[in-house]
C-alpha atoms as a PDB file:
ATOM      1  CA  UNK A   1      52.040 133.151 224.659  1.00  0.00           C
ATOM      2  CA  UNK A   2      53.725 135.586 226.848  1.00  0.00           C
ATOM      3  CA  UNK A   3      54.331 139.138 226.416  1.00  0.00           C
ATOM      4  CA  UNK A   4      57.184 139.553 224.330  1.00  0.00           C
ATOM      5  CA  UNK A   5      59.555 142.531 225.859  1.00  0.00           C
ATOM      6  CA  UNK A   6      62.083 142.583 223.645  1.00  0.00           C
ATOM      7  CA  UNK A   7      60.823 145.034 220.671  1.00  0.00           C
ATOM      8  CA  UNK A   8      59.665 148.077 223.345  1.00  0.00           C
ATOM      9  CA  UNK A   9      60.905 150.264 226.286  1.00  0.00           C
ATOM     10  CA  UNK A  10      59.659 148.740 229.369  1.00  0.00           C
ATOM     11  CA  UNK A  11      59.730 151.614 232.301  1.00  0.00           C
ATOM     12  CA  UNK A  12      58.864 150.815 236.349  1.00  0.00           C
ATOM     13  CA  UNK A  13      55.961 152.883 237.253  1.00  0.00           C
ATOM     14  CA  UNK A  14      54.752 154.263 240.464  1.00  0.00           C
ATOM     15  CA  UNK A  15      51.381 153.401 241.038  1.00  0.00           C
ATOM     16  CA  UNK A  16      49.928 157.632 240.741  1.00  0.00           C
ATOM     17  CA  UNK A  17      51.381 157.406 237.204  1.00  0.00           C
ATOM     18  CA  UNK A  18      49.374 154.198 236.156  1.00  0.00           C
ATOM     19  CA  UNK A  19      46.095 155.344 236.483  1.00  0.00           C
ATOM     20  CA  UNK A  20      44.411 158.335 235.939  1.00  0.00           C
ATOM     21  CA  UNK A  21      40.646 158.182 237.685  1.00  0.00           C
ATOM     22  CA  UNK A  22      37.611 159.711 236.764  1.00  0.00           C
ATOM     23  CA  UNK A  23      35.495 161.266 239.355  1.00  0.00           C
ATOM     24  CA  UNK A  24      32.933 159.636 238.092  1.00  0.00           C
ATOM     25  CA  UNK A  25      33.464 156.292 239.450  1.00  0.00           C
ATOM     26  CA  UNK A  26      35.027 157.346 242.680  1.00  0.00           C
ATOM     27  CA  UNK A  27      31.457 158.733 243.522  1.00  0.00           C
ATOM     28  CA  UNK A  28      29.279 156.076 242.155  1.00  0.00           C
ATOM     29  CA  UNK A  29      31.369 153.066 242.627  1.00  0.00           C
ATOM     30  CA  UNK A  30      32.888 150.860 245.802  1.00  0.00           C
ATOM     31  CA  UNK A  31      33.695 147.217 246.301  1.00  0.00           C
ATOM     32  CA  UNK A  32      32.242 144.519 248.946  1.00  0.00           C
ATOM     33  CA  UNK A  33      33.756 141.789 249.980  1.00  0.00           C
ATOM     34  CA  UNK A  34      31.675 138.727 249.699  1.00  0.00           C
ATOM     35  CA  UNK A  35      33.064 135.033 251.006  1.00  0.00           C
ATOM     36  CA  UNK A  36      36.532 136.705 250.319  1.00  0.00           C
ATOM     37  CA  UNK A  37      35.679 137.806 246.573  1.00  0.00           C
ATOM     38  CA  UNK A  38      35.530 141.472 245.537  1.00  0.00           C
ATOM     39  CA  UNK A  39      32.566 142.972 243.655  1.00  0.00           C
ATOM     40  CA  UNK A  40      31.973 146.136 242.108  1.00  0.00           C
ATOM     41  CA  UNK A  41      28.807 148.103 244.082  1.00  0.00           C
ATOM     42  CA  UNK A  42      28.009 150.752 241.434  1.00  0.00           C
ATOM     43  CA  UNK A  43      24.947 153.057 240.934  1.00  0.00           C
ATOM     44  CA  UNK A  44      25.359 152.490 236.878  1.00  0.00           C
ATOM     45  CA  UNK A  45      26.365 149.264 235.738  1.00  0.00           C
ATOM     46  CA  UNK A  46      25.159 145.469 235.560  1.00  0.00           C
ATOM     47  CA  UNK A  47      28.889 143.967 236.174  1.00  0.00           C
ATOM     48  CA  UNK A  48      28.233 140.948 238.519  1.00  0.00           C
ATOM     49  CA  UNK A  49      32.226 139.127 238.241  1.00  0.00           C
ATOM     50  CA  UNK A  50      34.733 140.077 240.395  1.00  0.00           C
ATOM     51  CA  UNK A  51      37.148 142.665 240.841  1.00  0.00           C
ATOM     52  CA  UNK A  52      40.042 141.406 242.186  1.00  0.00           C
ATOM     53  CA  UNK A  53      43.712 139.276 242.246  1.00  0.00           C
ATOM     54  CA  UNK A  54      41.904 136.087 241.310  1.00  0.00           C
ATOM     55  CA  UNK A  55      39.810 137.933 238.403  1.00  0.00           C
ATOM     56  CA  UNK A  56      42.385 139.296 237.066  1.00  0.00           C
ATOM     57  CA  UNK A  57      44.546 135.983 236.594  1.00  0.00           C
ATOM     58  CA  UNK A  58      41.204 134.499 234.814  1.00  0.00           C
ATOM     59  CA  UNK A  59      41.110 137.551 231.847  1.00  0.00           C
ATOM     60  CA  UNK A  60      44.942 136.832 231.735  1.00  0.00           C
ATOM     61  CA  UNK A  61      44.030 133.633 231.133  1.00  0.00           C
ATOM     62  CA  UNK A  62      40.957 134.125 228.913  1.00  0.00           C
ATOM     63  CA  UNK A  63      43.301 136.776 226.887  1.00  0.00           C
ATOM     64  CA  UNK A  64      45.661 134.098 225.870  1.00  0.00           C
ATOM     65  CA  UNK A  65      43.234 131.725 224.986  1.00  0.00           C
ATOM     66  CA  UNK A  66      41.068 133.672 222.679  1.00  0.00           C
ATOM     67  CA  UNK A  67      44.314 135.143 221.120  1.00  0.00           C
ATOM     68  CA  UNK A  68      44.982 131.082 219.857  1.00  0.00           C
ATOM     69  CA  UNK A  69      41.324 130.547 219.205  1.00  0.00           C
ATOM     70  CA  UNK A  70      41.300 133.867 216.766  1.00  0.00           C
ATOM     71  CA  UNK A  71      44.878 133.491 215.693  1.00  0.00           C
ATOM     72  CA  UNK A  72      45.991 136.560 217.146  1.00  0.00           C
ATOM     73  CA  UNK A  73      45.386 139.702 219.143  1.00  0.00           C
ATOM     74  CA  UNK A  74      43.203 141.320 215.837  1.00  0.00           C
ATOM     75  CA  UNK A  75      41.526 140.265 212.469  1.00  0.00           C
ATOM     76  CA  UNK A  76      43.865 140.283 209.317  1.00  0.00           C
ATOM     77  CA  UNK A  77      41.962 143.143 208.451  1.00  0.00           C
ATOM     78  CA  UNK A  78      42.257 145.108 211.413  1.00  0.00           C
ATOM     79  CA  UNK A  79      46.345 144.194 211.358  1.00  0.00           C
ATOM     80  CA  UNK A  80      46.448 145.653 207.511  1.00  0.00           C
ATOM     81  CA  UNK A  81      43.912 148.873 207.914  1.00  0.00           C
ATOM     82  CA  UNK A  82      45.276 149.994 211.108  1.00  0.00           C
ATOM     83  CA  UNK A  83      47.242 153.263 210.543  1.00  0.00           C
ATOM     84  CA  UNK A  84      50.926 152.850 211.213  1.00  0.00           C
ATOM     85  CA  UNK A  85      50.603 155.851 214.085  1.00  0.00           C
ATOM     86  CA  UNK A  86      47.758 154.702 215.464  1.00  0.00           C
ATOM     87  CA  UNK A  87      45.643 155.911 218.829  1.00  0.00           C
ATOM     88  CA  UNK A  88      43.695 153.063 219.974  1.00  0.00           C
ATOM     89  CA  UNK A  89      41.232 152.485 223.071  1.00  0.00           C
ATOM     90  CA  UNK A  90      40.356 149.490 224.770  1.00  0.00           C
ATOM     91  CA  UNK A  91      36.510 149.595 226.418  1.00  0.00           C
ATOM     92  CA  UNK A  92      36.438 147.554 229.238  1.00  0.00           C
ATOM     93  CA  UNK A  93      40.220 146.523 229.177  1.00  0.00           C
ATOM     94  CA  UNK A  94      40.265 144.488 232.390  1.00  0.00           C
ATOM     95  CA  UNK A  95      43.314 142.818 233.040  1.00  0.00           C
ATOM     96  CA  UNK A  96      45.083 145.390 230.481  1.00  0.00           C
ATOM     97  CA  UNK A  97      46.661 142.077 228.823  1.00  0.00           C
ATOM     98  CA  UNK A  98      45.159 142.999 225.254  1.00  0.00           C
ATOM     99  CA  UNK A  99      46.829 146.241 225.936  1.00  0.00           C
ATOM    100  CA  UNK A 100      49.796 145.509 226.935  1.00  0.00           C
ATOM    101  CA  UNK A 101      50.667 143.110 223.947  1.00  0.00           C
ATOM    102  CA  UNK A 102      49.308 145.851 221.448  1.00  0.00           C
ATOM    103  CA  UNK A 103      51.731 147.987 222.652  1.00  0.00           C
ATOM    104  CA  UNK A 104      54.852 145.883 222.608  1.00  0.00           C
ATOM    105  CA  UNK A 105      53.954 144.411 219.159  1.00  0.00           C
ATOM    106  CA  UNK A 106      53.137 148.155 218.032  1.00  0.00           C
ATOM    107  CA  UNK A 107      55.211 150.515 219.538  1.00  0.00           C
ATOM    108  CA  UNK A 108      54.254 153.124 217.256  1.00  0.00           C
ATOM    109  CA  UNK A 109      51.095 153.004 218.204  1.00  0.00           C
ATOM    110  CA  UNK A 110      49.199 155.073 221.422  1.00  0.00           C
ATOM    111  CA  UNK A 111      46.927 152.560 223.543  1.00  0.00           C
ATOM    112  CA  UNK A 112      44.453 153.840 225.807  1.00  0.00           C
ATOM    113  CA  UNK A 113      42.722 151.120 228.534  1.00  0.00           C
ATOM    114  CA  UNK A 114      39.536 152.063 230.135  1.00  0.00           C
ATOM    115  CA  UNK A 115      37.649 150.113 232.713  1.00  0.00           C
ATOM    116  CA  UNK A 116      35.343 150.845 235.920  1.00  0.00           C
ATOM    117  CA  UNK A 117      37.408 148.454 237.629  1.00  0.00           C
ATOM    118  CA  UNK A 118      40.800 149.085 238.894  1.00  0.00           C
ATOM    119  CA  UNK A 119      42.596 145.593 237.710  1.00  0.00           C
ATOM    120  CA  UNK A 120      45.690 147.345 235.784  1.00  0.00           C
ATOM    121  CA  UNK A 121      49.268 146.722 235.858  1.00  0.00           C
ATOM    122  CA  UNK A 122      50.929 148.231 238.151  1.00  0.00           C
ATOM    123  CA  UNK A 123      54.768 147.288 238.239  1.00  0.00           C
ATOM    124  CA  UNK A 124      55.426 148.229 234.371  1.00  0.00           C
ATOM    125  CA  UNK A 125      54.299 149.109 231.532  1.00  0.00           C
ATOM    126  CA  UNK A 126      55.474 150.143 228.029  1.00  0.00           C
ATOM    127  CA  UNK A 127      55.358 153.811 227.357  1.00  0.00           C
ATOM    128  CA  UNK A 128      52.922 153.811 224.514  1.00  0.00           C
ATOM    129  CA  UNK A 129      50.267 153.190 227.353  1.00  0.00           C
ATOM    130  CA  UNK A 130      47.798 155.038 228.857  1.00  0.00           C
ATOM    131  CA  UNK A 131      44.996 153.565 232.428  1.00  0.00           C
ATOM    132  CA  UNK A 132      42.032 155.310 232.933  1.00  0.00           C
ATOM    133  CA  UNK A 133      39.752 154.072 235.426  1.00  0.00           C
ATOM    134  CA  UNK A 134      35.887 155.449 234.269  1.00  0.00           C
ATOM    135  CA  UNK A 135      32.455 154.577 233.684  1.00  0.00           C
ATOM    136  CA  UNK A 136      31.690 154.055 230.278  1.00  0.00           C
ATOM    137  CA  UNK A 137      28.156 153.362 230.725  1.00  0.00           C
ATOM    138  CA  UNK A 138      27.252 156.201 233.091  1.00  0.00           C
ATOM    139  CA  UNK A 139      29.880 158.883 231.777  1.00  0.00           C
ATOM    140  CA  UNK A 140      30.406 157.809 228.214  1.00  0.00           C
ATOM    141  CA  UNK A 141      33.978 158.060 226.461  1.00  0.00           C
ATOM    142  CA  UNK A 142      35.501 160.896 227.690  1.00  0.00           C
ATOM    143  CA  UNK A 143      36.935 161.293 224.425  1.00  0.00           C
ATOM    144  CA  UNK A 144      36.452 164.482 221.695  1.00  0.00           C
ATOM    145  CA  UNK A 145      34.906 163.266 218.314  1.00  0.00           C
ATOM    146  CA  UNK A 146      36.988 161.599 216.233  1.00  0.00           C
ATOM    147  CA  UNK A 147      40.201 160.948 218.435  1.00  0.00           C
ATOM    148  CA  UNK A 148      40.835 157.268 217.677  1.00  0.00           C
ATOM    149  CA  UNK A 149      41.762 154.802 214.797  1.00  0.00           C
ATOM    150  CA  UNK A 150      40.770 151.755 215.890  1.00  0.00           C
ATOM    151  CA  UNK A 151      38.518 150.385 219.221  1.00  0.00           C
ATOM    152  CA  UNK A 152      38.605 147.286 220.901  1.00  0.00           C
ATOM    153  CA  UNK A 153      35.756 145.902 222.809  1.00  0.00           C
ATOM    154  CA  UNK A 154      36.005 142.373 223.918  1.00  0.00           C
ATOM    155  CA  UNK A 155      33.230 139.925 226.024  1.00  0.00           C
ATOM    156  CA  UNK A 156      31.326 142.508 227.354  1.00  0.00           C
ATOM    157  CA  UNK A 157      28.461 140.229 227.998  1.00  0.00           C
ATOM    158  CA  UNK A 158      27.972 140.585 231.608  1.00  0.00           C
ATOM    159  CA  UNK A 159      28.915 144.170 231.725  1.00  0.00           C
ATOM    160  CA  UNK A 160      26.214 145.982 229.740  1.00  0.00           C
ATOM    161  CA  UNK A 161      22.651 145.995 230.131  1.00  0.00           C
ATOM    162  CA  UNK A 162      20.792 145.076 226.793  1.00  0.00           C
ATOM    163  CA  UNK A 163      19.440 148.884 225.955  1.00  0.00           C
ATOM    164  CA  UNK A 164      23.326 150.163 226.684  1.00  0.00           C
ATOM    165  CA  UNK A 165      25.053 148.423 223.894  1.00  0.00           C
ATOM    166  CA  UNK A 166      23.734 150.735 221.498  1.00  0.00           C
ATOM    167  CA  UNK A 167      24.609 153.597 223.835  1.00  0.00           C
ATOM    168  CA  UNK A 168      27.914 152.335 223.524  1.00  0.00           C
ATOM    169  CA  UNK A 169      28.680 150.996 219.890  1.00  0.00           C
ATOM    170  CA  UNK A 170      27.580 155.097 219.064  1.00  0.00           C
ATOM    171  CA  UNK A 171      29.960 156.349 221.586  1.00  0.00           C
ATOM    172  CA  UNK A 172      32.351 154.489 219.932  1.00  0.00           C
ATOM    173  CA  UNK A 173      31.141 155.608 216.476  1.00  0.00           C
ATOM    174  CA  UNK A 174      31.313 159.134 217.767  1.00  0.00           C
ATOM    175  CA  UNK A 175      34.845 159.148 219.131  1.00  0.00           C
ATOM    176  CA  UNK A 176      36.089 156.661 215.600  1.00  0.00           C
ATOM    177  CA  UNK A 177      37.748 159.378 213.269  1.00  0.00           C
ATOM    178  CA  UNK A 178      36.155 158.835 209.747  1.00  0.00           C
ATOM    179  CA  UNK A 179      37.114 155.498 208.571  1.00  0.00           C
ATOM    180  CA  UNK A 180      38.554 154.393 212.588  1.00  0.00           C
ATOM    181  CA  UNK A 181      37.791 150.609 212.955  1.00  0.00           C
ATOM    182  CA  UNK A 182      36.271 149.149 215.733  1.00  0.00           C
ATOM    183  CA  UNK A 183      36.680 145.127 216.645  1.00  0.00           C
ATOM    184  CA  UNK A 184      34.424 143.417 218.701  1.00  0.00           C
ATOM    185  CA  UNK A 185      34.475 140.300 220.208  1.00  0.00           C
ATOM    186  CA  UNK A 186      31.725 138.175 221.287  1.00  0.00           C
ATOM    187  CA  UNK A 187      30.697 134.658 222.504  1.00  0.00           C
ATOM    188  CA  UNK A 188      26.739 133.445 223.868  1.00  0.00           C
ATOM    189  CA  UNK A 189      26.186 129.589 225.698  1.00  0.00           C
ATOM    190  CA  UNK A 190      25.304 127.834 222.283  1.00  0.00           C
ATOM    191  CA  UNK A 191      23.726 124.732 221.946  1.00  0.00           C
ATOM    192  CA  UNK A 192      22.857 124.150 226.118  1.00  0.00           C
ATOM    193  CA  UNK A 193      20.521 121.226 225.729  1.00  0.00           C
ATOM    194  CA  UNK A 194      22.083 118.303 225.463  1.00  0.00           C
ATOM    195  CA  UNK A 195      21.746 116.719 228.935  1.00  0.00           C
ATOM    196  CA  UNK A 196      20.228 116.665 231.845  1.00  0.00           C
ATOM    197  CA  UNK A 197      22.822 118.316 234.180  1.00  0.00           C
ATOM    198  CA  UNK A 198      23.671 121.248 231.600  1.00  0.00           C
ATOM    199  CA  UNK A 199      20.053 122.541 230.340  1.00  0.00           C
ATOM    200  CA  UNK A 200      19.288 123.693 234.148  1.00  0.00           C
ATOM    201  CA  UNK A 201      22.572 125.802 234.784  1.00  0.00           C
ATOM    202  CA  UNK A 202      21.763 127.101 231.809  1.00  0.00           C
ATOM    203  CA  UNK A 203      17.997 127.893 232.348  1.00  0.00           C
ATOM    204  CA  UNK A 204      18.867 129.588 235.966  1.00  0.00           C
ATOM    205  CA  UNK A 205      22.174 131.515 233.987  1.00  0.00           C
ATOM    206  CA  UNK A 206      20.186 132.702 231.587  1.00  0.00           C
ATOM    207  CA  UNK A 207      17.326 133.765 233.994  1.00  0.00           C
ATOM    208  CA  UNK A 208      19.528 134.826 235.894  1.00  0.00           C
ATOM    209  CA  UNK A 209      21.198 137.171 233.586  1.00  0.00           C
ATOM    210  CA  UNK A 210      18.024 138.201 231.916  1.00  0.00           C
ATOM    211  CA  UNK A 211      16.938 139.446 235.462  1.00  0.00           C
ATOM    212  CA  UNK A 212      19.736 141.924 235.670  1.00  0.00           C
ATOM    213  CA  UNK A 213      18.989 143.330 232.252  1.00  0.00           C
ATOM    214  CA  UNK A 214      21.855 141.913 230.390  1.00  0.00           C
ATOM    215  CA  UNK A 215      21.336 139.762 226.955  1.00  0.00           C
ATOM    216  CA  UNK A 216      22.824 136.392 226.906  1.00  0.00           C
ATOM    217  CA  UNK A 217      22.175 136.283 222.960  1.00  0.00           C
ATOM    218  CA  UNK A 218      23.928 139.911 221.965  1.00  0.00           C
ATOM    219  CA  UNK A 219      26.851 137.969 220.089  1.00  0.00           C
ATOM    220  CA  UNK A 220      24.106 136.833 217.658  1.00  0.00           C
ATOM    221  CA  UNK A 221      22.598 140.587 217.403  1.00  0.00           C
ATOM    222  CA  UNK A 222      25.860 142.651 216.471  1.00  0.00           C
ATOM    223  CA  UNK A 223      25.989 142.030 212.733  1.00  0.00           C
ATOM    224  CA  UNK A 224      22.353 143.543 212.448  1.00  0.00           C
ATOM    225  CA  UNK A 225      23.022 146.322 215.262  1.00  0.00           C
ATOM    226  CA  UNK A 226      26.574 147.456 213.912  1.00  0.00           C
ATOM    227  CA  UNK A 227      24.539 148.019 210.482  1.00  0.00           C
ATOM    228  CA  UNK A 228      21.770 149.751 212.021  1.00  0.00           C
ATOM    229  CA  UNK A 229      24.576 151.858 213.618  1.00  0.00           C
ATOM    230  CA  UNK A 230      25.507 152.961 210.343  1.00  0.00           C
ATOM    231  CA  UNK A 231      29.086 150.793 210.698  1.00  0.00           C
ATOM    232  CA  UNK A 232      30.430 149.403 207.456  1.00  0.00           C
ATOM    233  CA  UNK A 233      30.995 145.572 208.543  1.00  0.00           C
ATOM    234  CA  UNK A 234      34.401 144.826 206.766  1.00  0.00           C
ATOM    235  CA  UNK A 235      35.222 141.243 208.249  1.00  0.00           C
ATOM    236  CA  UNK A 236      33.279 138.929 210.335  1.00  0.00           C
ATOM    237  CA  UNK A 237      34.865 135.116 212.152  1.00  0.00           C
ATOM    238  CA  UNK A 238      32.528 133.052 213.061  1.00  0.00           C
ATOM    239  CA  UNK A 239      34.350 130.394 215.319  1.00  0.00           C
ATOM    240  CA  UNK A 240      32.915 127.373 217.581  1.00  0.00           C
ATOM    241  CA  UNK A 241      34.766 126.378 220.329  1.00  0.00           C
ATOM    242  CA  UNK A 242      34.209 122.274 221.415  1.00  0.00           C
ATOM    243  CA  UNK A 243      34.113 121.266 224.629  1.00  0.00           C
ATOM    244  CA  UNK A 244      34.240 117.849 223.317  1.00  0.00           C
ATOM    245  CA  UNK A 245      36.586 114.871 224.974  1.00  0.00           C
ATOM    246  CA  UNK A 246      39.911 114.340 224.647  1.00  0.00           C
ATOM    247  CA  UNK A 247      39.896 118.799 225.188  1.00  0.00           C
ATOM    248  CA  UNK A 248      42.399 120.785 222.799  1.00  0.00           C
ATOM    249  CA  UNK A 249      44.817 122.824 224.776  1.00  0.00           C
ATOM    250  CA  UNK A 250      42.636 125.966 223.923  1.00  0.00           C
ATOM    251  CA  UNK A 251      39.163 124.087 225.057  1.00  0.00           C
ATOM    252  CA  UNK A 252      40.842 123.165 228.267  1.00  0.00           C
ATOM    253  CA  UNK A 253      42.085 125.899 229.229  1.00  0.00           C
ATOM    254  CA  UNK A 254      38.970 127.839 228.586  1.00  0.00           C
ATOM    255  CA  UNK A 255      37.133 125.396 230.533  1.00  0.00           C
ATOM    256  CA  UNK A 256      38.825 126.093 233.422  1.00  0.00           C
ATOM    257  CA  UNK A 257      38.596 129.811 232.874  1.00  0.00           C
ATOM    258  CA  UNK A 258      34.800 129.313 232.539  1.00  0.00           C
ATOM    259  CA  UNK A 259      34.466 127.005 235.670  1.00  0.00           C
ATOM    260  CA  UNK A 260      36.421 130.252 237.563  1.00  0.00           C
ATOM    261  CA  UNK A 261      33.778 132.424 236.335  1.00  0.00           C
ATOM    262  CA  UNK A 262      30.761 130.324 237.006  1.00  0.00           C
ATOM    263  CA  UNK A 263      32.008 129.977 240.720  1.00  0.00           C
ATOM    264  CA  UNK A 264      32.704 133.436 240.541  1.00  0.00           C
ATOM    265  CA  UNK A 265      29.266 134.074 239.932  1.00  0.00           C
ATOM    266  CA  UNK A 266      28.326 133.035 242.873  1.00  0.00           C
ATOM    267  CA  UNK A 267      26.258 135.574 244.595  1.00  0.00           C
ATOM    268  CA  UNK A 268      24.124 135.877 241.816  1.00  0.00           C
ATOM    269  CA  UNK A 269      23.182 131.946 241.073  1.00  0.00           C
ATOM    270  CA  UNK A 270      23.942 129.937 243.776  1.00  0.00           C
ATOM    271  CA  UNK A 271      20.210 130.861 245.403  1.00  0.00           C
ATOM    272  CA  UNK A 272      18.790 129.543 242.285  1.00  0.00           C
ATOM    273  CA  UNK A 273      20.598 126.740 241.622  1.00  0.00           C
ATOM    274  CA  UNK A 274      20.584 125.148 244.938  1.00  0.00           C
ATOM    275  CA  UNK A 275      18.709 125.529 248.296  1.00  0.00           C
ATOM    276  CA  UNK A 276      22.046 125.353 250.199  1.00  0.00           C
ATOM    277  CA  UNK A 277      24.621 127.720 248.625  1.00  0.00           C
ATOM    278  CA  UNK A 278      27.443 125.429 250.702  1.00  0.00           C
ATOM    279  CA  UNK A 279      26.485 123.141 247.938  1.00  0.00           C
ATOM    280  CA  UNK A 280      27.100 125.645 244.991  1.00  0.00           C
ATOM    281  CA  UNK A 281      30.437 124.172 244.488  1.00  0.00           C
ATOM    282  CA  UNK A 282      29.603 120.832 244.101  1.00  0.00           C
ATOM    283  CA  UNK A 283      26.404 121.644 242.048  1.00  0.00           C
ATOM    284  CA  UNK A 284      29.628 123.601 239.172  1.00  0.00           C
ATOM    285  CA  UNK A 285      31.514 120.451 239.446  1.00  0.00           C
ATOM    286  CA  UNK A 286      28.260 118.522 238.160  1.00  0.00           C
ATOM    287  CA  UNK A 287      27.452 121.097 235.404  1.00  0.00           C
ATOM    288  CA  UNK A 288      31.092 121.077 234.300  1.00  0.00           C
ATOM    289  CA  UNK A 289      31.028 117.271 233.897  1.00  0.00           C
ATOM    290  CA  UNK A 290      27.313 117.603 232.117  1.00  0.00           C
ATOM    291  CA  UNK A 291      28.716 120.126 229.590  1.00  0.00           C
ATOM    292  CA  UNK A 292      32.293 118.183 228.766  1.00  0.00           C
ATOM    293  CA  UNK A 293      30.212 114.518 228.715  1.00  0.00           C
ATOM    294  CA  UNK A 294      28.235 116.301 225.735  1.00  0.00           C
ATOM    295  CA  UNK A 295      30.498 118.327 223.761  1.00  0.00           C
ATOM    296  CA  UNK A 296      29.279 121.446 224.978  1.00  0.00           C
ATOM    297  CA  UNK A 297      29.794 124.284 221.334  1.00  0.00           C
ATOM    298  CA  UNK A 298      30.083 127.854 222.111  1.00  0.00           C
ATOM    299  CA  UNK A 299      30.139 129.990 219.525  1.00  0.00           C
ATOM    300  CA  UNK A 300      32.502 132.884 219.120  1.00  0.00           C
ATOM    301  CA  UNK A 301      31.876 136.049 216.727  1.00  0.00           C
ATOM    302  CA  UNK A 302      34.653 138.499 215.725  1.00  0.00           C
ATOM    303  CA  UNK A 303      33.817 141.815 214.228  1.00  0.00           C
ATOM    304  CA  UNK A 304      35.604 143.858 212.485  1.00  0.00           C
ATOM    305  CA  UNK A 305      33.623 147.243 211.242  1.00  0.00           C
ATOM    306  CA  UNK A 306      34.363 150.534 210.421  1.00  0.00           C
ATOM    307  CA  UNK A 307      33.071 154.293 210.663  1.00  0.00           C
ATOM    308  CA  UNK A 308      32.418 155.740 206.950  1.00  0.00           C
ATOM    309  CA  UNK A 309      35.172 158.368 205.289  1.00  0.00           C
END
């Protein structure tokens, strides 16, 4: 499941030419370094995982896995509607994996990566790709009307507050040229009561989440908001992923991806999960055995809608 180089120009970059920045989030956004993590501090956003080496091996990771769990980096009817000569943004790119693949498997395509956190590559990159570090929720897409054919927004869950993702879907609609596609990905913590260890975690996660304005249930919401958007909905996947024992390959790995973000998450739950956050680790090995002695289901939706002609 690794990137392919073979079918585009790879070129070394120096790190000036990888990213352009926004002023934007040089102004409004720094990092602090917390028990050797690094989080975003920004004056417009909800963002509570990390931003740093260890993140950005975990949305590598989570990249590949989705990409097996969806069969691929888009829906069938993204692949077949997609221009040929396409210009294409990722929101919230992270990593830049999604990205990166796009543009090797595409080469005639133009991919644009945006993020408010600096996690790009850095050593290469194919030439049909574009960085730029900005915030989408304060500054919007810096983008004229009608500049792309097809979006890409992927588990956003924890980056957006609940009244922004309607900012942002008509951002998106606004910068879609007429009949532009737009795929979005989305997962919620289905089906959390099933033990005694799991419902808890789950209780103080969603409280948790719910106190920093975010919605833990917006993967069930998007059919009904894209619509009230005034998107066409043109193919929607509805997958579950089980956590049940033996794992799959795909469950496993995205088990440990999801124990790396739990822990990672850290600052914000460990205060209401235990009364000793020394214990926090021990407290995510519990919940991790809870959820896997269960069969945990998480359910995954896949979107794939498009602006009118």
């Amino acid at each position: 499941m690794g990137i392919n180089q073979s079918r585009h120009k790879l070129k070394p970059i120096a790190r000036k030419e990888s990213v352009h920045s926004d002023q934007s989030v040089q102004h409004s956004t720094s990092s602090v370094n917390i028990e050797g993590r690094y989080y975003l501090v920004s004056d417009a956003g909800s963002y509570c995982l990390p931003s740093d080496e260890v993140e950005q091996d975990r949305l590598n990771s989570q990249h590949f896995s989705l990409k097996a769990l969806l069969g691929g980096n888009v829906l069938p009817s993204i692949e077949t509607m997609t221009p040929r000569k396409a210009n294409v943004l990722d929101v919230g790119c992270g990593s830049g994996c999604w990205v990166m693949e796009m543009a090797i498997d595409h080469p005639e395509y133009q991919i644009t990566g945006i993020d408010i956190a600096d996690m790009f590559p850095t050593a290469i990159r194919p030439e049909n790709v574009t960085f730029l570090l900005h915030n989408v929720v304060k500054g919007g897409l810096p983008y004229p009307d009608n500049s792309f054919d097809f979006v890409h927004l992927r588990l956003m869950i924890v980056a957006f507050r609940s009244g922004e993702w309607s900012t942002i879907l008509t951002e998106i609609f606004r910068v879609l040229k007429p009949g532009g596609l737009l795929s979005v990905v989305e997962t919620d913590f289905t089906v959390p009561f099933l033990s005694l260890i799991a419902p808890s975690f789950f209780f103080f996660l969603i409280k948790a989440m719910q106190a920093n304005e975010q919605d833990p249930y917006i993967g069930a919401k998007l059919n009904t908001l894209l619509q009230e958007l005034q998107y066409d909905i043109i193919e929607v996947k509805e997958l579950f992923l089980s956590y049940e024992l033996p794992l799959n390959p795909i469950a496993k790995e995205m088990l440990i991806n999801w124990k790396s973000a739990v822990l990672s998450l850290k600052p914000m739950l460990a205060h209401r999960v235990t009364t000793d956050p020394a214990q926090y680790s021990s407290a995510v090995d519990r919940y991790m055995n809870g959820i896997t002695n269960v069969g945990w289901r998480v359910k995954v939706w896949a979107y794939c809608a498009q602006k009118p002609l």
